[in-house]
Structures are given as structure tokens and as C-alpha cells.
Protein backbone atom coordinates (compact mmCIF):
# COMPACT_ATOMS: atom_id res chain seq x y z
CA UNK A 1 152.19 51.61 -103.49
CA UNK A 2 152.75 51.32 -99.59
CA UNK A 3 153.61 48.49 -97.36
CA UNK A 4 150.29 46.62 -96.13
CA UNK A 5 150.57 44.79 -92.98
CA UNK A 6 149.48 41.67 -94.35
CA UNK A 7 152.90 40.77 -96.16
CA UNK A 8 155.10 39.54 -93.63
CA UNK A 9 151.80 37.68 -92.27
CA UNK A 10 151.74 35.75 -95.85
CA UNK A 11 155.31 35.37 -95.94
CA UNK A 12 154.93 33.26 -92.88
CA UNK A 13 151.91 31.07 -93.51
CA UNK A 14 153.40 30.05 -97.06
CA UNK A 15 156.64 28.61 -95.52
CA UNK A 16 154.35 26.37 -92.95
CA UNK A 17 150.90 25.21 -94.86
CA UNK A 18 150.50 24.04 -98.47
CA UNK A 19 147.58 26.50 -98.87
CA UNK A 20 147.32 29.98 -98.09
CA UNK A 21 144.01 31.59 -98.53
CA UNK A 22 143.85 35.44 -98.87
CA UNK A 23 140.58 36.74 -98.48
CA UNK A 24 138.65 39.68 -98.77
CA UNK A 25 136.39 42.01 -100.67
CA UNK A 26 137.11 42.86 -104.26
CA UNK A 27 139.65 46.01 -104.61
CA UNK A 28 141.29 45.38 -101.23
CA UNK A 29 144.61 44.81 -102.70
CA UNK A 30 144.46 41.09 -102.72
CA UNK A 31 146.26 40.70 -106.21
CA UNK A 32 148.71 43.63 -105.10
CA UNK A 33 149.79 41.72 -102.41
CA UNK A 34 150.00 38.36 -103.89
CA UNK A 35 151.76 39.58 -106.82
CA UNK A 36 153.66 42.27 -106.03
CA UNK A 37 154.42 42.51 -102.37
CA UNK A 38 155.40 39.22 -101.92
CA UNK A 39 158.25 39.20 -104.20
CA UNK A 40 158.22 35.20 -104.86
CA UNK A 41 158.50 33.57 -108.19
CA UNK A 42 155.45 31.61 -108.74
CA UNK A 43 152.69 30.59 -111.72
CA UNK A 44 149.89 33.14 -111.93
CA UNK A 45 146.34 32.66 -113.06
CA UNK A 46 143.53 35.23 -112.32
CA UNK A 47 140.03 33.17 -113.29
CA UNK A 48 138.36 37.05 -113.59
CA UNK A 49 139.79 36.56 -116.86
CA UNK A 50 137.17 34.57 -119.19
CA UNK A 51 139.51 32.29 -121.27
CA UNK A 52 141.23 31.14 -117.67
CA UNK A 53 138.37 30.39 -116.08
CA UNK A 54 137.23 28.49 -118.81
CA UNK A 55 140.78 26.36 -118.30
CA UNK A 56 139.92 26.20 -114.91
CA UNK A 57 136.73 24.15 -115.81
CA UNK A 58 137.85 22.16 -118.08
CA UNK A 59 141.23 20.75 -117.25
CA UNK A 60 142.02 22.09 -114.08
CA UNK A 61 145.18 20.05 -113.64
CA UNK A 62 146.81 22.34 -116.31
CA UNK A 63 146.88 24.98 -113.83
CA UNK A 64 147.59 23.44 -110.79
CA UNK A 65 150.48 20.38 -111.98
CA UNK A 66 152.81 23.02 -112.84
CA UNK A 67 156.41 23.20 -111.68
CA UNK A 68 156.51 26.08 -109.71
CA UNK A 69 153.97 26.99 -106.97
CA UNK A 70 150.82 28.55 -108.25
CA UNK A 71 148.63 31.62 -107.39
CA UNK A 72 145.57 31.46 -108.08
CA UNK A 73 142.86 35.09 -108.00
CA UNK A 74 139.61 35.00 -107.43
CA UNK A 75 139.18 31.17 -106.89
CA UNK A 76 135.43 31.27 -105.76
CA UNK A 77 134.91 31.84 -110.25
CA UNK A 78 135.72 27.75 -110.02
CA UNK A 79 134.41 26.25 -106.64
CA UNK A 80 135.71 23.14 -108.41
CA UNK A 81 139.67 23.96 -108.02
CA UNK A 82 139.34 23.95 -104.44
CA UNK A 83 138.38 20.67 -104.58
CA UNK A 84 141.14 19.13 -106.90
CA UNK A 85 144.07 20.99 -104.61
CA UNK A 86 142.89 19.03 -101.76
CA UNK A 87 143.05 16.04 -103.44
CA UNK A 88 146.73 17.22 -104.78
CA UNK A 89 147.90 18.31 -100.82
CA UNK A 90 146.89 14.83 -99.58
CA UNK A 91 149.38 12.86 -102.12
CA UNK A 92 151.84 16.16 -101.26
CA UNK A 93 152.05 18.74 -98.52
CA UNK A 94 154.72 21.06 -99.90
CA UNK A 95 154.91 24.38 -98.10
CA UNK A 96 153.53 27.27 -100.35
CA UNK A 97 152.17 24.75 -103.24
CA UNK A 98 149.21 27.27 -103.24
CA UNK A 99 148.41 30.61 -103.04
CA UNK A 100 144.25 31.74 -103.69
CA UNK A 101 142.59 34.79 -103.22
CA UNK A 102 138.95 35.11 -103.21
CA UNK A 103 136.49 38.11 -102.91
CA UNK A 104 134.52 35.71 -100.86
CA UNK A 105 134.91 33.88 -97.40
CA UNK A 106 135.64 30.56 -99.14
CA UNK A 107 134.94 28.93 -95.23
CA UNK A 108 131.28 29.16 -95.35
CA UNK A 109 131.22 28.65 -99.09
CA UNK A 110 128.19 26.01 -99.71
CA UNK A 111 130.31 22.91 -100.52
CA UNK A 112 133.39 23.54 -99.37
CA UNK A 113 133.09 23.82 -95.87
CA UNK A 114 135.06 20.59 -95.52
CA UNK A 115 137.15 20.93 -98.73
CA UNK A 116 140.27 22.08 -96.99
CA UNK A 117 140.28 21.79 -93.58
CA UNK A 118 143.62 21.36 -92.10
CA UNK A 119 144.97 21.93 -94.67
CA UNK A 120 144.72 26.03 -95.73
CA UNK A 121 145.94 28.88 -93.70
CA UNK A 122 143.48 32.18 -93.88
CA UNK A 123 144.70 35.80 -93.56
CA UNK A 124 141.55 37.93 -94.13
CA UNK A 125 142.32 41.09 -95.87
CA UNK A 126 140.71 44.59 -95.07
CA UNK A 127 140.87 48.01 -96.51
CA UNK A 128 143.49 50.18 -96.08
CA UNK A 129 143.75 51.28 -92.05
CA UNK A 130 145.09 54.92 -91.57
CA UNK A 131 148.25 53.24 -89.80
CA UNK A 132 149.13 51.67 -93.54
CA UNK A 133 148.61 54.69 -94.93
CA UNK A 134 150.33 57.46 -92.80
CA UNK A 135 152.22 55.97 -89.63
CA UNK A 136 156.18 55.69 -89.33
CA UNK A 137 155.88 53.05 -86.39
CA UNK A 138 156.19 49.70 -86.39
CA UNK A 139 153.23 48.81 -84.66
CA UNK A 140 150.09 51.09 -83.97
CA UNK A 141 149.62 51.76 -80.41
CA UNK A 142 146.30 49.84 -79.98
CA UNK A 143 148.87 46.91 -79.95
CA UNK A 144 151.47 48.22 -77.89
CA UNK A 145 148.71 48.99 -75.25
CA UNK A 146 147.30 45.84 -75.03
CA UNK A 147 150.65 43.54 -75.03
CA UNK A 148 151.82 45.74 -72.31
CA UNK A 149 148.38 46.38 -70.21
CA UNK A 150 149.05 49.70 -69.71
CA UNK A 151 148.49 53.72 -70.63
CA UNK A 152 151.86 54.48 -70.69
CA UNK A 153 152.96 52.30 -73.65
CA UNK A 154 151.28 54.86 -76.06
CA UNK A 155 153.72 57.17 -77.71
CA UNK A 156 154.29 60.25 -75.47
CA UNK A 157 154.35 62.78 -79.13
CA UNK A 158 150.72 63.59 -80.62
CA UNK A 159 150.71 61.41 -83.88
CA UNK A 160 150.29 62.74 -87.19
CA UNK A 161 147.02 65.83 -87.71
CA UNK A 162 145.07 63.90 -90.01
CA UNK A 163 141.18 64.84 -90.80
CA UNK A 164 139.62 61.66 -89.69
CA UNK A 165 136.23 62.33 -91.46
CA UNK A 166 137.31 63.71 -94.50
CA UNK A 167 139.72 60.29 -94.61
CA UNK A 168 136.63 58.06 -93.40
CA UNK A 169 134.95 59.62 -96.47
CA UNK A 170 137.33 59.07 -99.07
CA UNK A 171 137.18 55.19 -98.30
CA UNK A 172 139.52 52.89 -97.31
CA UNK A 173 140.17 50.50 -100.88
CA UNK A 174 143.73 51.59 -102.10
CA UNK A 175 142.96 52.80 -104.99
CA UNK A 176 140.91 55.65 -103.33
CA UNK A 177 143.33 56.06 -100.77
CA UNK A 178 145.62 56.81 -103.99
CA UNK A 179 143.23 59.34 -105.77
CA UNK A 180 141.11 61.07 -103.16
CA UNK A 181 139.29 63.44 -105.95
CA UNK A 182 135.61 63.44 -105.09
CA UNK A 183 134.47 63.37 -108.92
CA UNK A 184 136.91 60.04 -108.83
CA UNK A 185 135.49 58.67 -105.64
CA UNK A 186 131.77 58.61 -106.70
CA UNK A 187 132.57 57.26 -109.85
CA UNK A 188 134.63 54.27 -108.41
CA UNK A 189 132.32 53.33 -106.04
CA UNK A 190 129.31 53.06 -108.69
CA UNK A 191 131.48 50.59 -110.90
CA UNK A 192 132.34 48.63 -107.56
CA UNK A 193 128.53 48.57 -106.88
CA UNK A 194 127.96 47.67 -110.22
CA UNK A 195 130.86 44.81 -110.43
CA UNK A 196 129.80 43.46 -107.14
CA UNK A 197 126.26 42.92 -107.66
CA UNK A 198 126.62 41.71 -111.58
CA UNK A 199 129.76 39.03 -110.53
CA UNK A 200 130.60 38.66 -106.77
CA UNK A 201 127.16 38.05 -105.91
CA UNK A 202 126.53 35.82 -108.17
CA UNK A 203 129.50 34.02 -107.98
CA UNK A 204 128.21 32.97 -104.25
CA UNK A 205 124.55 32.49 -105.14
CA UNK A 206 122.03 32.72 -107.70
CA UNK A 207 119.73 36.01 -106.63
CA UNK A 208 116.44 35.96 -108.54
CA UNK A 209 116.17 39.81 -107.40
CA UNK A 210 118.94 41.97 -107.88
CA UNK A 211 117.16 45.06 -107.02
CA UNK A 212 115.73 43.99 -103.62
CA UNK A 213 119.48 42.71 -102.69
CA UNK A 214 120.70 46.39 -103.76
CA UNK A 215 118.04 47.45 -101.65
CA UNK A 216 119.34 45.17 -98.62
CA UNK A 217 122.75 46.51 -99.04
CA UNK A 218 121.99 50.10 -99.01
CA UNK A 219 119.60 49.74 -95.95
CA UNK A 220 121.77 47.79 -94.00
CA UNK A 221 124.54 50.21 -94.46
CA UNK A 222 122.83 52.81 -93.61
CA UNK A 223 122.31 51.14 -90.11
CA UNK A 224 126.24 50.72 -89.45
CA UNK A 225 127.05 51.31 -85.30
CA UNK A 226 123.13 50.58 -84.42
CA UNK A 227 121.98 47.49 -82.80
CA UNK A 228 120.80 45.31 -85.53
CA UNK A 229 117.25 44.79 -85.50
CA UNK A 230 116.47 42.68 -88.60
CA UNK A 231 112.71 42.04 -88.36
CA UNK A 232 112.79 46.15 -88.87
CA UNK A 233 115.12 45.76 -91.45
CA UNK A 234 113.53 43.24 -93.39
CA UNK A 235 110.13 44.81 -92.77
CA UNK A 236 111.40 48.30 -94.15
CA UNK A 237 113.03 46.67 -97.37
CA UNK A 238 110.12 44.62 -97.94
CA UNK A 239 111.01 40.96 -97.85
CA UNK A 240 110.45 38.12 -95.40
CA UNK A 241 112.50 37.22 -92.99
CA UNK A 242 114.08 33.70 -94.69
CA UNK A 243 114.96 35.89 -98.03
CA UNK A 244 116.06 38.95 -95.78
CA UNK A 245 118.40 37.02 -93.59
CA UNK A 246 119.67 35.45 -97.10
CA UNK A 247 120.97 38.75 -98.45
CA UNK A 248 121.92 39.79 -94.83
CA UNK A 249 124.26 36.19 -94.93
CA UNK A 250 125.57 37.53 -98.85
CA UNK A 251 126.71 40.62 -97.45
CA UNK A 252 128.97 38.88 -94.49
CA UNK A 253 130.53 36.36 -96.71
CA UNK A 254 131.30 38.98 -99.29
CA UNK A 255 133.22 41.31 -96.74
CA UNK A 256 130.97 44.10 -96.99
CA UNK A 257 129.66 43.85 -93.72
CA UNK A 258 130.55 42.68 -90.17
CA UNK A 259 129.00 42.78 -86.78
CA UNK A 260 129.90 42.46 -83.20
CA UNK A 261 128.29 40.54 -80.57
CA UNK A 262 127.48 41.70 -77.20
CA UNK A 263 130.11 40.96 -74.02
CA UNK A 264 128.20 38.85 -71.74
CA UNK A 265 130.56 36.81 -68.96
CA UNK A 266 128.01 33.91 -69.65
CA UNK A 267 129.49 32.83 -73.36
CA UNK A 268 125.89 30.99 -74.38
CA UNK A 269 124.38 34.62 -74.09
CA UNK A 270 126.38 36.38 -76.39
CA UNK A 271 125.01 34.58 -79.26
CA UNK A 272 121.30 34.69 -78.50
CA UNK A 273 121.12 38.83 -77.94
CA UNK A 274 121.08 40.98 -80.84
CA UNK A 275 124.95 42.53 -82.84
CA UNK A 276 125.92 45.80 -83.60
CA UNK A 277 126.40 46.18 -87.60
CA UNK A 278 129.40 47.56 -89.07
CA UNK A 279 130.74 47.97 -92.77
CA UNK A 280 134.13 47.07 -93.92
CA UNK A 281 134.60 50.43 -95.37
CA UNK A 282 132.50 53.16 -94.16
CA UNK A 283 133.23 55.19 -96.77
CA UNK A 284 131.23 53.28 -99.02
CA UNK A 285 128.71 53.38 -96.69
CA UNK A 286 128.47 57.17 -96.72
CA UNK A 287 128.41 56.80 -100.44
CA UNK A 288 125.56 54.30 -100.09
CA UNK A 289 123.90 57.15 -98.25
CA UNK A 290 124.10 60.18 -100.12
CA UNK A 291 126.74 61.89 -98.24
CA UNK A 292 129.57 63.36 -100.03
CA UNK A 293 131.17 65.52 -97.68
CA UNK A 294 131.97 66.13 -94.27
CA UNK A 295 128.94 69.05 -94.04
CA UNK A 296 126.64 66.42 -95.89
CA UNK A 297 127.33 63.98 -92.89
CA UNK A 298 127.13 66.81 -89.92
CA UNK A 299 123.45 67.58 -92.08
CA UNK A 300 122.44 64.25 -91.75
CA UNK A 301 124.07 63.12 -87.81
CA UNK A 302 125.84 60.70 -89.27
CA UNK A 303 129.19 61.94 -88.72
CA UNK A 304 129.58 59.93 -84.42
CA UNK A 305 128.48 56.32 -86.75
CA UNK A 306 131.05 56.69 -89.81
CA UNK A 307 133.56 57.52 -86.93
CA UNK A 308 132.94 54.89 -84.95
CA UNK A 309 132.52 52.81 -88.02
CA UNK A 310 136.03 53.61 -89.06
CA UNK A 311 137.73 53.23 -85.54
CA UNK A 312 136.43 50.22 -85.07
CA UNK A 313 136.99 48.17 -88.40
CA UNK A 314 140.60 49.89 -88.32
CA UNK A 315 141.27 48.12 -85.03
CA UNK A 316 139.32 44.81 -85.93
CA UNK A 317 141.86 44.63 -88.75
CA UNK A 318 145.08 45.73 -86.89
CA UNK A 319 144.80 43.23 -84.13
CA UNK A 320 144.00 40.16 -86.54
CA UNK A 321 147.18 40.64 -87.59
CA UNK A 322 149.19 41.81 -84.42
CA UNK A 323 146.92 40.57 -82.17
CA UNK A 324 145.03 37.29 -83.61
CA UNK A 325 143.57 36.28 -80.33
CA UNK A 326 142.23 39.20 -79.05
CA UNK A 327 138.08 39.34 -80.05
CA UNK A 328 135.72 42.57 -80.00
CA UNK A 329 132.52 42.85 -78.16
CA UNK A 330 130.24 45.65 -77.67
CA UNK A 331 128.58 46.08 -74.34
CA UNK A 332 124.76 47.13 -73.70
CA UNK A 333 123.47 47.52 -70.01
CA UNK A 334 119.46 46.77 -69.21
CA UNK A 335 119.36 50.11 -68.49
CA UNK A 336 120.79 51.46 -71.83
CA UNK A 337 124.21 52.45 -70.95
CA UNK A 338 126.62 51.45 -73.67
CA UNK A 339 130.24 50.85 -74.33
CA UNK A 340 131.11 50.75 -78.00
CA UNK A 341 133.80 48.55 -77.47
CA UNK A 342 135.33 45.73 -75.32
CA UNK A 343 138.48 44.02 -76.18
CA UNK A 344 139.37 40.57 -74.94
CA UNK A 345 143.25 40.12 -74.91
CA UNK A 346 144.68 37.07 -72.50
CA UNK A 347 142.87 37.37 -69.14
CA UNK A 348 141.94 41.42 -69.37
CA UNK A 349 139.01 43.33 -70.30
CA UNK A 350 139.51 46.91 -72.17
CA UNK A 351 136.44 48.94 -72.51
CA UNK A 352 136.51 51.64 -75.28
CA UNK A 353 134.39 54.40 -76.20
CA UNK A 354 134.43 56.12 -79.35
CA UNK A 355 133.67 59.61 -79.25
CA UNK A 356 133.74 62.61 -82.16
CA UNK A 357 134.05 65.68 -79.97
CA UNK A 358 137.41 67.32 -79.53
CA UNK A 359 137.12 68.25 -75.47
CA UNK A 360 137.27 66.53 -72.56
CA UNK A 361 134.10 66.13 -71.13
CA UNK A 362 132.40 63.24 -71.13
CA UNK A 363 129.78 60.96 -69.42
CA UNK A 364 131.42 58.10 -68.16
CA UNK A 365 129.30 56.51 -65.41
CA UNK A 366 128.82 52.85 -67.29
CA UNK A 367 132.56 52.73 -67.91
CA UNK A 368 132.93 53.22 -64.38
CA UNK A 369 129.97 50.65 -63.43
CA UNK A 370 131.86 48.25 -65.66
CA UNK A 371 136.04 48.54 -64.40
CA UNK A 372 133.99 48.12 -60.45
CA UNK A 373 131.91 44.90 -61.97
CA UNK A 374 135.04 43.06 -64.05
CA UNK A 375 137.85 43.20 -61.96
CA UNK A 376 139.94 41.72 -65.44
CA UNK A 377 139.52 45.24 -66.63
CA UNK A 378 142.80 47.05 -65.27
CA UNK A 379 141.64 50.66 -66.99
CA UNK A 380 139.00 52.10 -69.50
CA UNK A 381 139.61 54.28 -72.81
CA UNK A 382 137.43 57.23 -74.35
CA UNK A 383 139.02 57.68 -77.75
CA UNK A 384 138.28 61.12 -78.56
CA UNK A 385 139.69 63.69 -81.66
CA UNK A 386 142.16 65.60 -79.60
CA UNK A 387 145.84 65.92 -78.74
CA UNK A 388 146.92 64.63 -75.48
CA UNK A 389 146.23 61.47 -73.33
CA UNK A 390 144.24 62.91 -70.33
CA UNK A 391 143.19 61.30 -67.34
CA UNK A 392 139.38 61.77 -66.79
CA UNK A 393 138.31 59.91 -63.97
CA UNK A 394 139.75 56.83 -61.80
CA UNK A 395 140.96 54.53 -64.36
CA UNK A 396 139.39 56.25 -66.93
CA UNK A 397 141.62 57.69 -69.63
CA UNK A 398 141.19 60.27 -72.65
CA UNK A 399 143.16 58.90 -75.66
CA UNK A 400 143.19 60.80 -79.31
CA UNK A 401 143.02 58.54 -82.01
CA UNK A 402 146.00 58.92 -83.65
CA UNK A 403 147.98 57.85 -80.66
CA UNK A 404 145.43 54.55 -81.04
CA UNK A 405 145.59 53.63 -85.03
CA UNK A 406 148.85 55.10 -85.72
């Protein structure tokens, strides 16, 4: 077991609000965490089990009118619960009353948008980032650069040599960060396929087609770090657009996929122009895809996406916990140019590439279009898979990615 950067994060929300919510996909350590890590004396009830859940329905105060504070897994199994604890917080806000986890993003749950509002505290739960798994700092040095605005806060020592495919491969859920046998890892994922789209899936909504929403969730991760184009996607799995979009809506509330808008200085255009896709663990989404090893995703070019892929979920979940305010765009230019990343921290811009080569050549004329046109952004970042922090071009810096995510 290692120390996951959520903890402390928990710790904190349970001494302020009489809910906290963890929530994330299933296998992402949620019960590890809320069990194990937290090292606090409470009632627990996991409604995976069948005879709880059945509890849950029926007499639900037996679970939650208890003398200690109670933890509840899993809690989208009984929408109802959520329902009866707000009822229970209005006659008594104690601090820590409740602790749920759900494999679901219980906000945009149909019926209980409203439920809990004001009254629950969220901390989203990803996979495992590399800096969980192999750094010795105490914060990665994505954070360190933003708070301080500049190069020199990265560590001046190359981090850790660490094969970032072969890791982006192996997946990201703990227990395959545990066991990173290849026999192991195939097998795992096709029981989490299988457990996802039998339970999870169903626990959200009722899908009359299982096999077309299979379908949905291999396409669509086969289209992670592309510009999402869902008439295309919809069109190539072969359903409309209403039942498409449906599936595509499944996916986001069950934490298998995310996406990221484009950066626009005008806010209203950001949400009218099409996202960049993104899974929560591109290892699955290599798994998804047929590839099994790092020649398998050379073979098939999709070695520059899974990388990406990784970088940029490992940072999405780094700064919601360092960083909560900080928010990711991509940028696209009319003429094509692209920028895989833009971070939004205070009242500065920080462009970031993503690249997979090891040297130090590389194009960077729309970074350096973009640091002239937004003044906010005080330098730009090429992340690339080598050893020392290089300075390219004016502003323009070459960072390996361990000195980023570690």
C-alpha cells in the first residue's frame, strides 16, 4: 500500500462538512482510502454487498442512526440514502456524520442534483499518478512551478528513470500498479470491463443495448488526445446522435472519460467549439485497443496519444488536489497550430506541449505566437522524455517529465 494524495485532503473536509463525498471510478482505491488510510473509527457498510443493500432499501435509518459516524461504499446501489442523510444533516450538521463513496459522479446523478447541495464536500478520486507511486517529494513540481511562476522552482537533480510507456501501459488502478504481470493485466481489465458494464452502468441508467454501449466505449477510447468529433463517432458506431451522446454522457459520469475545452479569452466560446477527449486511465485504453506492449503501440502510432493521455490526466489529478483552482484548456489556432495544454492558475497563462521524443528539437512557432498574444503567459513548457531542463527559444523551455509529475 502507498500513501495517495487524497488522504490529508479527506482528513480536512470531514472535520468542516457533515458529508464528504469520495468519488471516482470503480478500483481507484476509494474503499482503501476510506477504510484504511484514514485511520478513523467509524460504522462501515459497502451496499456492493447484496444483503446490505437490501438494508439500505428497506430501513435505511438502521444504517445511518448509528452512534458513530458512518461510511458508506458505493452509495449510487441506493439513490434513496442520499436522500434520507439530507434530511438527517438539516435536523444536525455534525462534522464527519458521513462518509460515501460512489463509482459514479453522484452531482449529475438524475434526482439528486439538489439532494445535497451545501451540504457535501467532493474530492474526486483518480488512478494512481506516477508521483504516488515513485516520488520522495512532497509536492510534484507541476505545483511548485505554478505557485512560484517560475522555471527555476523545478528540482535542479533529474528525477527518478522511469519507462513512461511501459508504466502508461500497465495502467494506473492500484492494483495494477501492484502486479504489473502482463498475463495479470489483461485479465483484470476484462473483469473490470465486465463488472462495469453488468453493475456500474446500470446502476446510473437502464441501457436496452449493452453491446452498442461496449461499442461506444471502445471507440471513444480509441479517440483519446483527438478533437472530439461526435457526429463521426456516432456515425462510425452506428447510433443516432440522441442515443450516442447518451452513452458519451455514461462514460463522463462514470469516470472513464474526460475532456478538455478549448482556451478562448472570450469565456461564451469555449463551450460552443468542439473538446479534446481523454481517458482516466490510458492504460485501459490501450487495452481497449489491442495494444499490449510498447512495440504494439509504436506499430500502431499510438504511442505520442497514450503519452499525452497519461501526462495530462496525471496533472489534471495533481492540481485538483494541490492546486484546486487552476483549470486545463487545450488551445487550437484557425490555422491548425496546437498547444496540448494551457493551464489557468491566478492571473497567468502556462502553455504546455507534450512531446514523446527524447531530443531537443522542436517546432515551436504557435507557442511563440501565443506568449507575444497573452501577455498573462510569463513562459511556455515542451515536456519532453529527456534529462535536463533546456532553454529552447525566448521563453520557451524544455522540461523532462519527471521533473513535472514527480
Amino acid at each position: 500500500m502507498f500513501s495517495r494524495i487524497y488522504t490529508d485532503q479527506t482528513r480536512k473536509l470531514l472535520k468542516l462538512f457533515p458529508v464528504v463525498a469520495v468519488i471516482g471510478a470503480r478500483q481507484t482505491g476509494k474503499t482503501t482510502l476510506c477504510r484504511h488510510l484514514l485511520n478513523v473509527d467509524r460504522d462501515y457498510f459497502n451496499l456492493d454487498d447484496y444483503d446490505t443493500l437490501n438494508l439500505a432499501k428497506k430501513n435505511a435509518d438502521s444504517i445511518l442512526l448509528r452512534p458513530k459516524p458512518v461510511t458508506i461504499d458505493e452509495v449510487q446501489r441506493s439513490p434513496e440514502l442520499l436522500l434520507r442523510i439530507k434530511r438527517i444533516v438539516d435536523q444536525q450538521k455534525d462534522p464527519g456524520r458521513f462518509l460515501i463513496t460512489g463509482s459514479a459522479n453522484i452531482e449529475f446523478l438524475p434526482r439528486l442534483q439538489e439532494s445535497l447541495a451545501g451540504r457535501v464536500a467532493f474530492v474526486e478520486m483518480f488512478p494512481v499518478t506516477l508521483f504516488e507511486q515513485f516520488s520522495k517529494s512532497k509536492e510534484p513540481g507541476i505545483v511548485r512551478l505554478l505557485s512560484n511562476g517560475n522555471i527555476n522552482a523545478l528540482d535542479a537533480q533529474p528525477g527518478p528513470l522511469i519507462n513512461l510507456l511501459q508504466e502508461t501501459l500497465n495502467g494506473s488502478y492500484p492494483d495494477l500498479t501492484l502486479n504489473k504481470d502482463e498475463f495479470y493485466r489483461d485479465n483484470w481489465y476484462n473483469g473490470y470491463i465486465k463488472t462495469y458494464l453488468e453493475r456500474d452502468v446500470r446502476d446510473i441508467q437502464t441501457i436496452q443495448n449493452l453491446a452498442n454501449f461496449q461499442r461506444t466505449l471502445t471507440l471513444a477510447h480509441s479517440r483519446i488526445g483527438t478533437i472530439m468529433d461526435k457526429t463521426s463517432l456516432a456515425r462510425d458506431i452506428g447510433l443516432d446522435n440522441k442515443t450516442f451522446n447518451t452513452y458519451l454522457n455514461l462514460l463522463y459520469i462514470s469516470y472513464q472519460l474526460f475532456e478538455l475545452t478549448p482556451y478562448f479569452a472570450n469565456i461564451g466560446k469555449r463551450f460552443i467549439k468542439s473538446p479534446k477527449l481523454y481517458a482516466f486511465d490510458p492504460g485501459l485504453a490501450a487495452y481497449l485497443q489491442g495494444i499490449e506492449n510498447v512495440l504494439d503501440a509504436e506499430k500502431f502510432n499510438k504511442t505520442g496519444a497514450l503519452l499525452e493521455n497519461k501526462m495530462v490526466v496525471d496533472i489534471k489529478a495533481l492540481l485538483s488536489v494541490y492546486l484546486p483552482k487552476a483549470r486545463l484548456f487545450f488551445y487550437k489556432t484557425h490555422g491548425g497550430g496546437e498547444i496540448d495544454l494551457i493551464i489557468q492558475h491566478k492571473n497567468a497563462l502556462y502553455p504546455i506541449e507534450i512531446k514523446s521524443m527524447s531530443g531537443a528539437k522542436v517546432k515551436t512557432k504557435t507557442m511563440t505566437n501565443f506568449l507575444q498574444n497573452f501577455p498573462q503567459a510569463p513562459f511556455g513548457v515542451v515536456i519532453y522524455n529527456g534529462e535536463h531542463v533546456v532553454q529552447a527559444h525566448d521563453r520557451i523551455y524544455m522540461v523532462p517529465w519527471n521533473r513535472l509529475l514527480l
